[in-house]
Protein backbone atom coordinates (compact mmCIF):
# COMPACT_ATOMS: atom_id res chain seq x y z
CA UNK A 1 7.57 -13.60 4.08
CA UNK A 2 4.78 -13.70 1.34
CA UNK A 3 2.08 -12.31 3.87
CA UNK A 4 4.80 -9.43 4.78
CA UNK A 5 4.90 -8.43 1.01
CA UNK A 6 1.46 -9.03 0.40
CA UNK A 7 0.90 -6.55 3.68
CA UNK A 8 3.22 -3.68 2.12
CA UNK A 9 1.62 -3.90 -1.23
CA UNK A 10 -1.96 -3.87 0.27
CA UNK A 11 -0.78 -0.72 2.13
CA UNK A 12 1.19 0.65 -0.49
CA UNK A 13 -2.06 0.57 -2.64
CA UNK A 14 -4.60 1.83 -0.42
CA UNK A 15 -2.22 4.58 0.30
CA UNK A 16 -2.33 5.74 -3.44
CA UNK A 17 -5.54 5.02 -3.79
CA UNK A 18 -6.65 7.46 -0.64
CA UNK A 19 -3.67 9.91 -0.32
CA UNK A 20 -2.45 10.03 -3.78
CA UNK A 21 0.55 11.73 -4.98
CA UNK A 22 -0.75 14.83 -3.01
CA UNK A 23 -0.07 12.87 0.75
């Protein structure tokens, strides 16, 4: 399950990081 988590917060990151608030 720790690669799962590790997945959404790598996602979850690069997803504020690119899109920001905005997206």
């Amino acid at each position: 399950m720790a690669t799962y988590t590790a997945a959404q917060y790598l996602l979850a990151m690069g997803a504020l990081r690119c899109g920001g608030s905005g997206s």
